[in-house]
N, C-alpha and C. Protein backbone atom coordinates (compact mmCIF):
# COMPACT_ATOMS: atom_id res chain seq x y z
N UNK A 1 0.84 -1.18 0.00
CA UNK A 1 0.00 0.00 0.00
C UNK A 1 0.89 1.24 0.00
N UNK A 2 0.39 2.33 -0.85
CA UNK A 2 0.83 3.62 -1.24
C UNK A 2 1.03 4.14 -0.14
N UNK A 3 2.63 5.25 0.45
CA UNK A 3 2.01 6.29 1.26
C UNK A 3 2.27 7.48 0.74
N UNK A 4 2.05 7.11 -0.50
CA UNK A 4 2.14 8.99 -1.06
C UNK A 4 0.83 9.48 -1.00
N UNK A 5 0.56 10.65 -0.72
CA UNK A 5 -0.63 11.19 -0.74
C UNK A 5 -1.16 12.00 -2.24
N UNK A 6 -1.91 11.56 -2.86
CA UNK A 6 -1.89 12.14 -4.44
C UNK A 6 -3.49 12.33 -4.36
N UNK A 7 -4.06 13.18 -3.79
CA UNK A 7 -5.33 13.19 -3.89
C UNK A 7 -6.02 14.51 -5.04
N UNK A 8 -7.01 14.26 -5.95
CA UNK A 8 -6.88 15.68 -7.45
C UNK A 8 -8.03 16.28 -5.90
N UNK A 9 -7.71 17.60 -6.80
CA UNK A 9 -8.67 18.59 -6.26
C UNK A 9 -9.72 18.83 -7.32
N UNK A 10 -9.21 19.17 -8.66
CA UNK A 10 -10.30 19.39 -9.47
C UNK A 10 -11.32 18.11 -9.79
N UNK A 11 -12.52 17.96 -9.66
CA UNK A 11 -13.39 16.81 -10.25
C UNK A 11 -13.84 16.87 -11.32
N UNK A 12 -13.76 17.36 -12.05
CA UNK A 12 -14.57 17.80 -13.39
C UNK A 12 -14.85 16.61 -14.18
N UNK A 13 -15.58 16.03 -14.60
CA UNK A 13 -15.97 14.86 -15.11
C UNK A 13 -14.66 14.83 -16.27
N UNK A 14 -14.67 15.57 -17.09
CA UNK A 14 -13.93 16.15 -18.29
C UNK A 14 -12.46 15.83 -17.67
N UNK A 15 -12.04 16.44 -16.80
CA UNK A 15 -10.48 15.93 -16.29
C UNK A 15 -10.81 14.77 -15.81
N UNK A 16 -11.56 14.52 -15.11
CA UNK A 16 -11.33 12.39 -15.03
C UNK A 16 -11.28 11.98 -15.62
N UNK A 17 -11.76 11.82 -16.78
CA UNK A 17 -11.71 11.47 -18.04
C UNK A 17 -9.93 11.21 -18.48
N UNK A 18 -9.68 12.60 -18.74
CA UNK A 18 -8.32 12.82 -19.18
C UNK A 18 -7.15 12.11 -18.31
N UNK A 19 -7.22 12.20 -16.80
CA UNK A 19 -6.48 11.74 -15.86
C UNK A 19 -6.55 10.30 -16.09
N UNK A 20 -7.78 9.50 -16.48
CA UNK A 20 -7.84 8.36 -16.54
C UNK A 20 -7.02 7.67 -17.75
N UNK A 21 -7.04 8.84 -18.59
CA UNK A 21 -6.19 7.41 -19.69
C UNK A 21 -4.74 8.11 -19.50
N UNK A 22 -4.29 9.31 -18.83
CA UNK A 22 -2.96 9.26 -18.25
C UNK A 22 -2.52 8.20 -17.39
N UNK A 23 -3.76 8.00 -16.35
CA UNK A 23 -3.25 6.59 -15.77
C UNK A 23 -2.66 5.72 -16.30
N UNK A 24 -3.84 5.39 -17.25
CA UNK A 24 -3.51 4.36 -18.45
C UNK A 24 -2.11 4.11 -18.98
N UNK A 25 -1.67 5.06 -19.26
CA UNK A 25 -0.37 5.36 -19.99
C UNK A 25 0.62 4.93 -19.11
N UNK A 26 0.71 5.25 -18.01
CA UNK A 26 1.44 5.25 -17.15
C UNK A 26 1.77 3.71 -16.28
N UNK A 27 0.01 2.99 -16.84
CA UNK A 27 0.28 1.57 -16.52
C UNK A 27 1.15 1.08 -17.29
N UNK A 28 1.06 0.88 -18.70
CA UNK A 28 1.59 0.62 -19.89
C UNK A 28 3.02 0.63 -19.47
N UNK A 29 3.50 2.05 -19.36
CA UNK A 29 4.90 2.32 -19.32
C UNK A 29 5.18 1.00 -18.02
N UNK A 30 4.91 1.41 -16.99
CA UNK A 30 5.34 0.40 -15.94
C UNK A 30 5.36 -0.87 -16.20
N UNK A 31 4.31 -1.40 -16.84
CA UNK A 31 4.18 -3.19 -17.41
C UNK A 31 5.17 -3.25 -18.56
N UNK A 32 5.41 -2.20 -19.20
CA UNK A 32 6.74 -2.61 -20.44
C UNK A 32 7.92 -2.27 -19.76
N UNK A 33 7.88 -1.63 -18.61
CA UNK A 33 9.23 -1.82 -18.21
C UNK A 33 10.08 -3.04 -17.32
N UNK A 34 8.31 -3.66 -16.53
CA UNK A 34 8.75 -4.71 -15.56
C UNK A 34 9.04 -5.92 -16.80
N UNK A 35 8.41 -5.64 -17.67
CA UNK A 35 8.76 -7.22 -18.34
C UNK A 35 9.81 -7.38 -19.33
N UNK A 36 10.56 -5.73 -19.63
CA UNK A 36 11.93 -5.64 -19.69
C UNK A 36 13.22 -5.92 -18.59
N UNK A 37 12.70 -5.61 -17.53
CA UNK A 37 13.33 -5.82 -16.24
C UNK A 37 13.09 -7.54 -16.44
N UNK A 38 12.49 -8.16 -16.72
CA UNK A 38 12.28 -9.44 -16.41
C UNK A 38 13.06 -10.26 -17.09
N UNK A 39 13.72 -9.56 -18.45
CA UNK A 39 14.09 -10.13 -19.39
C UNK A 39 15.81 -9.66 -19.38
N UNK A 40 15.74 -9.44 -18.44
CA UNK A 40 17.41 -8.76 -18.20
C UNK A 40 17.81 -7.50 -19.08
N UNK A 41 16.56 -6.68 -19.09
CA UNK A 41 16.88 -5.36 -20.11
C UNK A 41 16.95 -4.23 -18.91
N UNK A 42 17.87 -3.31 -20.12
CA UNK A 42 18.31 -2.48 -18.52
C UNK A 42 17.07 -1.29 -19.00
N UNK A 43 16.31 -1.99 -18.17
CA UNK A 43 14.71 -0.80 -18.22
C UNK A 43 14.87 0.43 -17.89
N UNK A 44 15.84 0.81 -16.96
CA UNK A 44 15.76 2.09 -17.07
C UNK A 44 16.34 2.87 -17.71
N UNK A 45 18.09 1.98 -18.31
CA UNK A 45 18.00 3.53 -19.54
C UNK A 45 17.65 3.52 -20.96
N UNK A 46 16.81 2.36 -21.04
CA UNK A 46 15.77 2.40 -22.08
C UNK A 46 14.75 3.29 -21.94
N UNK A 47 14.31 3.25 -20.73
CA UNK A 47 13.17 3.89 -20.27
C UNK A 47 13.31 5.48 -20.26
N UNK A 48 15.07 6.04 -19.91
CA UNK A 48 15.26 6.90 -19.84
C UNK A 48 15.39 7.90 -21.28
N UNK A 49 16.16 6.94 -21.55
CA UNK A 49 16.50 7.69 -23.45
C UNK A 49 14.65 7.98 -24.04
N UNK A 50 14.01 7.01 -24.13
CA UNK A 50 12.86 7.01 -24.30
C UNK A 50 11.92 8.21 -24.02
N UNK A 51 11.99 8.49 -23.12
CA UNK A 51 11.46 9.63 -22.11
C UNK A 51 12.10 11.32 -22.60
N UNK A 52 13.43 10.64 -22.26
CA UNK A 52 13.84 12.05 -23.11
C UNK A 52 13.76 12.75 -24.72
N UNK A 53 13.81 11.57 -25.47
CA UNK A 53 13.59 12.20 -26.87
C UNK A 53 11.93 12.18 -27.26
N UNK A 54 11.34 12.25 -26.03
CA UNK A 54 9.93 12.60 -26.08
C UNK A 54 9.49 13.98 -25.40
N UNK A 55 10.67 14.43 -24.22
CA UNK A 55 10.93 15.58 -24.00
C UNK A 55 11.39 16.30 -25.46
N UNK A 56 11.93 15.98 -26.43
CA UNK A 56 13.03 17.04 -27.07
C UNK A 56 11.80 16.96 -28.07
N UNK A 57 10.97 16.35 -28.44
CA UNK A 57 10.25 16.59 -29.24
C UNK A 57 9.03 17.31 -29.06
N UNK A 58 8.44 17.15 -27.95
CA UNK A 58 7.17 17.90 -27.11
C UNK A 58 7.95 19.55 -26.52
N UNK A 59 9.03 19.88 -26.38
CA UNK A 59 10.07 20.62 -26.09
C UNK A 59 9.90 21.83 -27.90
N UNK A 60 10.09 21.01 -28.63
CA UNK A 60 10.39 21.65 -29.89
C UNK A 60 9.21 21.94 -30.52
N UNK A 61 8.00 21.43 -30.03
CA UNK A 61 6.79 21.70 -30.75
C UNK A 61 6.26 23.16 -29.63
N UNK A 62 6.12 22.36 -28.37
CA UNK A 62 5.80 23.96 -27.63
C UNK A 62 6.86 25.08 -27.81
N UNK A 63 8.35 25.13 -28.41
CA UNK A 63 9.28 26.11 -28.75
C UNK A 63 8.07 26.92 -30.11
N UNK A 64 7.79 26.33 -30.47
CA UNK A 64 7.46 26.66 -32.17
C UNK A 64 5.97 27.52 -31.37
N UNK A 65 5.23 27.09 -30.17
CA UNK A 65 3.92 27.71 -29.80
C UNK A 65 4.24 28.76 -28.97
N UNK A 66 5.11 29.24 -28.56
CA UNK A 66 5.65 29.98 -27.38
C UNK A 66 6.17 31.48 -28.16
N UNK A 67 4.85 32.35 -27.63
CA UNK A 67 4.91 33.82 -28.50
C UNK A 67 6.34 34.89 -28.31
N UNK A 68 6.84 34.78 -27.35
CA UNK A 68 7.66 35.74 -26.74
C UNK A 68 9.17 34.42 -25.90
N UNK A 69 9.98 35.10 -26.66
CA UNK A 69 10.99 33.82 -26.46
C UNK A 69 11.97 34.69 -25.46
N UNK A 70 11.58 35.66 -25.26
CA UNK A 70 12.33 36.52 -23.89
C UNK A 70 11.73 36.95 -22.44
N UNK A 71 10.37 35.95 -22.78
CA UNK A 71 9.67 36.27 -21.42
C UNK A 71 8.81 34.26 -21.61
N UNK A 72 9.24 34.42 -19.88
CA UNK A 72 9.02 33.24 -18.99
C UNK A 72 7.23 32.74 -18.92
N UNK A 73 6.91 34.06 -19.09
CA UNK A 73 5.12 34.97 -18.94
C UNK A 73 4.58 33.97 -19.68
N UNK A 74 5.55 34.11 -21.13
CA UNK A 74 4.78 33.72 -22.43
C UNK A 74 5.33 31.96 -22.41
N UNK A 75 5.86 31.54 -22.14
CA UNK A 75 6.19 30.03 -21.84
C UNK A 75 5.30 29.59 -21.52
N UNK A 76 4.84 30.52 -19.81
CA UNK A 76 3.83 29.76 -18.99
C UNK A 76 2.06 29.24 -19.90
N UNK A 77 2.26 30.31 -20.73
CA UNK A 77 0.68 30.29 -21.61
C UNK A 77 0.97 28.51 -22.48
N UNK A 78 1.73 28.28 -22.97
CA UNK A 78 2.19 27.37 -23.91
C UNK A 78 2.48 26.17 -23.04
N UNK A 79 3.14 25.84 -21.90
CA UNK A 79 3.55 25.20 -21.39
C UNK A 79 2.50 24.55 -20.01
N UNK A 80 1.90 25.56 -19.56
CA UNK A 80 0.41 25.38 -18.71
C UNK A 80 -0.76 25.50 -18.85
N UNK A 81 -1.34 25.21 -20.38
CA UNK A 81 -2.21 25.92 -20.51
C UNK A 81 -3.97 25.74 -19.64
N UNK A 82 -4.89 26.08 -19.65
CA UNK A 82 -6.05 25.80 -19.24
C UNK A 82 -6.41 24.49 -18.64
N UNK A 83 -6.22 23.34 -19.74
CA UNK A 83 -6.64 22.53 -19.17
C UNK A 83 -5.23 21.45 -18.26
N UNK A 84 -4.16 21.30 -18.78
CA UNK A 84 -3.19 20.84 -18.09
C UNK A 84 -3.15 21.22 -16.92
N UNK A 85 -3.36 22.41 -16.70
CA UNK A 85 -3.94 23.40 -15.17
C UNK A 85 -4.69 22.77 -14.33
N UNK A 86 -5.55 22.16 -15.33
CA UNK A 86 -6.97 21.34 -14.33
C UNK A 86 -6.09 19.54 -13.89
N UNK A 87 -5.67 19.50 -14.98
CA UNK A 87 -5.20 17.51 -15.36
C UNK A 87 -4.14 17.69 -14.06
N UNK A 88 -3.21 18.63 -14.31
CA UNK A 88 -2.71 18.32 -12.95
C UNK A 88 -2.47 18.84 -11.41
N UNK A 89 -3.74 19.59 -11.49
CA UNK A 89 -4.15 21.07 -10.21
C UNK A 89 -3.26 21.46 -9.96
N UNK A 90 -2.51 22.30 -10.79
CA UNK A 90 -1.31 23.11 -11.21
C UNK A 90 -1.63 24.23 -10.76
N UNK A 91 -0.48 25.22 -9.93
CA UNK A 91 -0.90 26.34 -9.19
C UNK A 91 0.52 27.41 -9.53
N UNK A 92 0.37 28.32 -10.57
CA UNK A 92 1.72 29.07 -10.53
C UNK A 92 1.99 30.14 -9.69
N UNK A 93 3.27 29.56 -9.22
CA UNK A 93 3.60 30.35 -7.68
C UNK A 93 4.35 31.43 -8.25
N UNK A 94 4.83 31.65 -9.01
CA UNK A 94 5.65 33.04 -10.02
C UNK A 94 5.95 32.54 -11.05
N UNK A 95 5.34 33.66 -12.11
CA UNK A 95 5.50 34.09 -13.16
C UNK A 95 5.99 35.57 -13.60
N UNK A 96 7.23 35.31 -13.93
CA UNK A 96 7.98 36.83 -14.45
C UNK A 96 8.34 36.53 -15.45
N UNK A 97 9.08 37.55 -16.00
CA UNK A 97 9.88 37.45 -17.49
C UNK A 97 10.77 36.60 -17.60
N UNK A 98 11.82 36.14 -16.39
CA UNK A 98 12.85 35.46 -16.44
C UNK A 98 12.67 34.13 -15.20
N UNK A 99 11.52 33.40 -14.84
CA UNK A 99 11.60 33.12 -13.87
C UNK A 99 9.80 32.27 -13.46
N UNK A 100 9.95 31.24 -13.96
CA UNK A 100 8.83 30.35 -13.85
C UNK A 100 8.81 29.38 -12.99
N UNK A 101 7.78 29.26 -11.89
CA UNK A 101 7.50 28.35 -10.92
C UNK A 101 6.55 27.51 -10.67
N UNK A 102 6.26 26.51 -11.26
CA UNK A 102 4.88 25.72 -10.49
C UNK A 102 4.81 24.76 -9.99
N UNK A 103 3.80 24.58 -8.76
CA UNK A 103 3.65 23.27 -8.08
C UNK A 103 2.59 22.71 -8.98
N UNK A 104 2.56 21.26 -8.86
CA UNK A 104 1.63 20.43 -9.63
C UNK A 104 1.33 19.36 -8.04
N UNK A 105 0.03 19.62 -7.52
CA UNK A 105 -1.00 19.35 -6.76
C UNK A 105 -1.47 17.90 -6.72
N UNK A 106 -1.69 17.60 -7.93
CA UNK A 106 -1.96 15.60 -8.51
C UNK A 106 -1.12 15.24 -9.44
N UNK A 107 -0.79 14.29 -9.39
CA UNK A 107 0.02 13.53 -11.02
C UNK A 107 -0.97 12.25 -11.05
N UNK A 108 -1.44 11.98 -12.39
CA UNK A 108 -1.82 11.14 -12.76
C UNK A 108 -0.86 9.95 -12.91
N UNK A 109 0.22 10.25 -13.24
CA UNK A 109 0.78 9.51 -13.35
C UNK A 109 1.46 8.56 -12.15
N UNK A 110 1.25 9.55 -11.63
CA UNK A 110 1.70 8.71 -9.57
C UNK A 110 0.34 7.64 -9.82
N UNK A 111 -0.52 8.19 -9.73
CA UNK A 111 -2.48 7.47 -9.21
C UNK A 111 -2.20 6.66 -10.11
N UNK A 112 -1.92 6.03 -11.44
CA UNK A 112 -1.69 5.03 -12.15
C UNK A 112 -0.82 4.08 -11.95
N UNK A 113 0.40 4.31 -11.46
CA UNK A 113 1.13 3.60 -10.73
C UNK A 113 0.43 3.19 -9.60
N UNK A 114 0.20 4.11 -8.39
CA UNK A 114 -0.33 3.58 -7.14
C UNK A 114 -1.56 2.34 -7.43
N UNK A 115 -2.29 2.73 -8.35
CA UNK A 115 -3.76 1.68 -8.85
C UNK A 115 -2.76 0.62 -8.88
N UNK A 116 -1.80 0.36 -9.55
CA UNK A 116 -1.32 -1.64 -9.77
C UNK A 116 -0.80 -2.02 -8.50
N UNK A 117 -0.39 -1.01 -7.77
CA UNK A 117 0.29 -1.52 -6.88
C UNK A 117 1.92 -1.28 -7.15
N UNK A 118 2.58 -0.41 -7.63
CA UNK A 118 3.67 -0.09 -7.10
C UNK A 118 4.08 0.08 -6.42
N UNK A 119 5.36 0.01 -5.79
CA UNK A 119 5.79 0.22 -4.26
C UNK A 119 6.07 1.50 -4.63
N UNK A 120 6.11 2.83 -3.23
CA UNK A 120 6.67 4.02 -3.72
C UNK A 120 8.22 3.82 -4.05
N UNK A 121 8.91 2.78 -4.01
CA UNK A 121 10.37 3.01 -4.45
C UNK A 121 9.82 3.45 -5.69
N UNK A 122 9.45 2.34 -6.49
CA UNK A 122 8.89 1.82 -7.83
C UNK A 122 8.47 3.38 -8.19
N UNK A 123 7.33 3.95 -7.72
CA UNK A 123 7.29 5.21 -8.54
C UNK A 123 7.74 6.18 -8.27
N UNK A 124 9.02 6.41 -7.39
CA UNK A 124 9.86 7.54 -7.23
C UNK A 124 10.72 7.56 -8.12
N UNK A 125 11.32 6.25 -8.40
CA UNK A 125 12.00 5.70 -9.49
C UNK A 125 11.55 6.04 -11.56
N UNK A 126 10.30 5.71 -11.59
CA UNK A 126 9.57 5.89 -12.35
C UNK A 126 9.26 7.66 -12.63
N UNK A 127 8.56 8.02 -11.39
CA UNK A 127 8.36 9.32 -10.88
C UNK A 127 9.76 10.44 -12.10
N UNK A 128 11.03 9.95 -11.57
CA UNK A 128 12.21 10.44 -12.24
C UNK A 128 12.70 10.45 -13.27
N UNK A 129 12.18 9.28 -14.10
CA UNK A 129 12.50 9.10 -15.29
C UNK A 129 11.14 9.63 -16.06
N UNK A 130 10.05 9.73 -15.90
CA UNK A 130 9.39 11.12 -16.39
C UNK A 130 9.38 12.51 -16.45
N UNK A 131 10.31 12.81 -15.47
CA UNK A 131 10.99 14.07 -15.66
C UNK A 131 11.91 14.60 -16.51
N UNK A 132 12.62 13.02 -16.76
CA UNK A 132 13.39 13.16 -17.77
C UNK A 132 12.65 14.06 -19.70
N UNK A 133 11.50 14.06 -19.56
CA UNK A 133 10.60 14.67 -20.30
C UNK A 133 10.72 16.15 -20.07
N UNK A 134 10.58 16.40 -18.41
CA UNK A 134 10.56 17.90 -18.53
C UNK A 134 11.52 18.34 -18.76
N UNK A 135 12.26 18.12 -18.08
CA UNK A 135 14.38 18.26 -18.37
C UNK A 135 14.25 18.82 -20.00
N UNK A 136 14.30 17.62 -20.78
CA UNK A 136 14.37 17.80 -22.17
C UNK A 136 13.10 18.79 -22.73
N UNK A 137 11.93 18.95 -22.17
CA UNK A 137 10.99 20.10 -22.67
C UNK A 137 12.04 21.15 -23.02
N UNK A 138 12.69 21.61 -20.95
CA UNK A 138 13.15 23.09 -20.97
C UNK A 138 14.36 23.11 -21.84
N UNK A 139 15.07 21.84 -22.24
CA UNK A 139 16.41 21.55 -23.24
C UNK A 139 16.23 22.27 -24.62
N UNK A 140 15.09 21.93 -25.00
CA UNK A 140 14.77 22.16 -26.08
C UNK A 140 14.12 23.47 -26.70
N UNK A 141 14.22 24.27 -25.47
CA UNK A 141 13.38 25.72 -25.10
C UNK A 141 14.81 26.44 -24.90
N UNK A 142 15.83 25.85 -24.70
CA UNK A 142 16.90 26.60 -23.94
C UNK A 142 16.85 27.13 -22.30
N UNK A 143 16.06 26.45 -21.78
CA UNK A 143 15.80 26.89 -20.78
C UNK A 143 16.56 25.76 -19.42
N UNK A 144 16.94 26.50 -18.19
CA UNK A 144 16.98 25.60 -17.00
C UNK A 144 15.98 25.16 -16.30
N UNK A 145 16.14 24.16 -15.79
CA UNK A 145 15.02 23.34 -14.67
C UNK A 145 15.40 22.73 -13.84
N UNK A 146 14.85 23.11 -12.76
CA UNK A 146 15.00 22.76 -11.41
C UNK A 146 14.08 21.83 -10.86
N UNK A 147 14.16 20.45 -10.05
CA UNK A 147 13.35 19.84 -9.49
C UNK A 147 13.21 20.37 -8.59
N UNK A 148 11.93 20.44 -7.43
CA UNK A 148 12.33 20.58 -6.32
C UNK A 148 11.53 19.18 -5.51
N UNK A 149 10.61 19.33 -4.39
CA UNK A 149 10.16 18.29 -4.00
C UNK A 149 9.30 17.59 -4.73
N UNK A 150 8.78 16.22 -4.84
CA UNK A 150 7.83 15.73 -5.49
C UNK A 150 7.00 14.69 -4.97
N UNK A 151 5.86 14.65 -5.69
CA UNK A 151 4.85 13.64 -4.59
C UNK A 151 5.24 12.57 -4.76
N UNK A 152 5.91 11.89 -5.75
CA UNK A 152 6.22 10.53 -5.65
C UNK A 152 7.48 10.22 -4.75
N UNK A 153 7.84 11.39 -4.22
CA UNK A 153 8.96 11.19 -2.77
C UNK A 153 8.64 11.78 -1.57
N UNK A 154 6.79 12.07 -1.44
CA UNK A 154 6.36 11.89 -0.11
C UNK A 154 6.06 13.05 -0.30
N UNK A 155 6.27 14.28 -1.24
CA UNK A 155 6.26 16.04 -1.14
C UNK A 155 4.91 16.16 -1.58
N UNK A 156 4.31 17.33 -0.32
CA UNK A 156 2.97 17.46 -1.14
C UNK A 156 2.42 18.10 -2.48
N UNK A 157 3.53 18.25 -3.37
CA UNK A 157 3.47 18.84 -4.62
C UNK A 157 4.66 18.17 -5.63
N UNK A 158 4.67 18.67 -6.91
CA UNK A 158 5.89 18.48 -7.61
C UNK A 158 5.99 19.96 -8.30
N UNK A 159 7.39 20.63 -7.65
CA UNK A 159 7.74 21.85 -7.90
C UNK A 159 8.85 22.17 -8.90
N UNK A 160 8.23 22.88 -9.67
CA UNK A 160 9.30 22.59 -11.24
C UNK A 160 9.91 24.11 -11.07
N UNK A 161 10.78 24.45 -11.50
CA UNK A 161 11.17 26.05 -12.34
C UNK A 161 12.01 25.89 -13.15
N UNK A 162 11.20 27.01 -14.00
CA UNK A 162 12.50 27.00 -15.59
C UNK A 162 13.02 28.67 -15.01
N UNK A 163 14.11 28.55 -15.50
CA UNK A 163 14.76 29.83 -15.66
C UNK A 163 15.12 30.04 -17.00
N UNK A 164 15.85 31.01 -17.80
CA UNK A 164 16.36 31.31 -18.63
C UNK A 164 18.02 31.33 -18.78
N UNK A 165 18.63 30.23 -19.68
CA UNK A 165 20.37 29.60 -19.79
C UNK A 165 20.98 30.84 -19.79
N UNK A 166 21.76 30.78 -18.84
CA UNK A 166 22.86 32.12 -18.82
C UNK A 166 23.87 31.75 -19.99
């Protein structure tokens, strides 16, 4: 049994919906990785490379949507928009020109894991190598990123910031 606490705030039929086949996804990933693990494949930096050139590509498409490439402001529109806001009760703690912060409140992707029964090693582990996505988003933006705490390591949020590459 889970002790991460991942509870959504938003209910909106419409985001359950959405959260639900993130779950989904997130089962998938975990069952193709255990039965790579099973097979003596090194799942995680399959898992990792994987992850990242899905960052550099989701990275290069929101580069191409992102109006103002000298303000952080205009990232946040492209990078958080409306409904991702809701999918993952996303709360931006600052937004400036040079200097983007948000906690993310639920991950679907934790609650999909937790549903099979992962141990929290299992999705802190997991937890990290989906970041490897954001990493490569801000890579591909030119931008820095910072982890800070995250719910799949007990934090009641997952706290991201991009800055702008000196």
């Amino acid at each position: 049994m889970s002790n991460i606490k991942n509870d959504p705030i938003c209910k909106e039929a419409y985001v359950q919906k959405v959260r639900s086949a993130m779950q989904h996804r997130a089962q998938w990933l975990y069952l193709i990785l255990d039965e790579a693990k099973k097979r003596g494949g090194d799942w995680e930096e399959v898992a990792r490379e994987a992850t990242s050139r899905c960052g550099c590509f989701q990275g290069a498409g929101l580069n191409e949507d992102w109006a103002d490439h000298d303000s952080l402001k205009s990232f946040a529109d492209v990078f958080a928009d409306e409904d991702f806001m809701k999918y993952f009760d996303m709360e931006i703690v600052e937004s400036t020109e040079d200097h983007l912060r948000i906690k993310f409140h639920h991950c679907p992707l934790v609650a999909g894991w937790q549903a099979i029964g992962c141990s929290d090693e299992e999705i802190a582990k997991l937890c990290d190598i989906a970041m490897d996505g954001d990493r490569n988003i801000a890579n591909a933006c030119n931008l820095n990123f910072t982890l800070g705490e995250t719910i799949a390591e007990g934090g009641s949020c997952c706290d991201l910031t991009f800055r702008f590459n000196k």
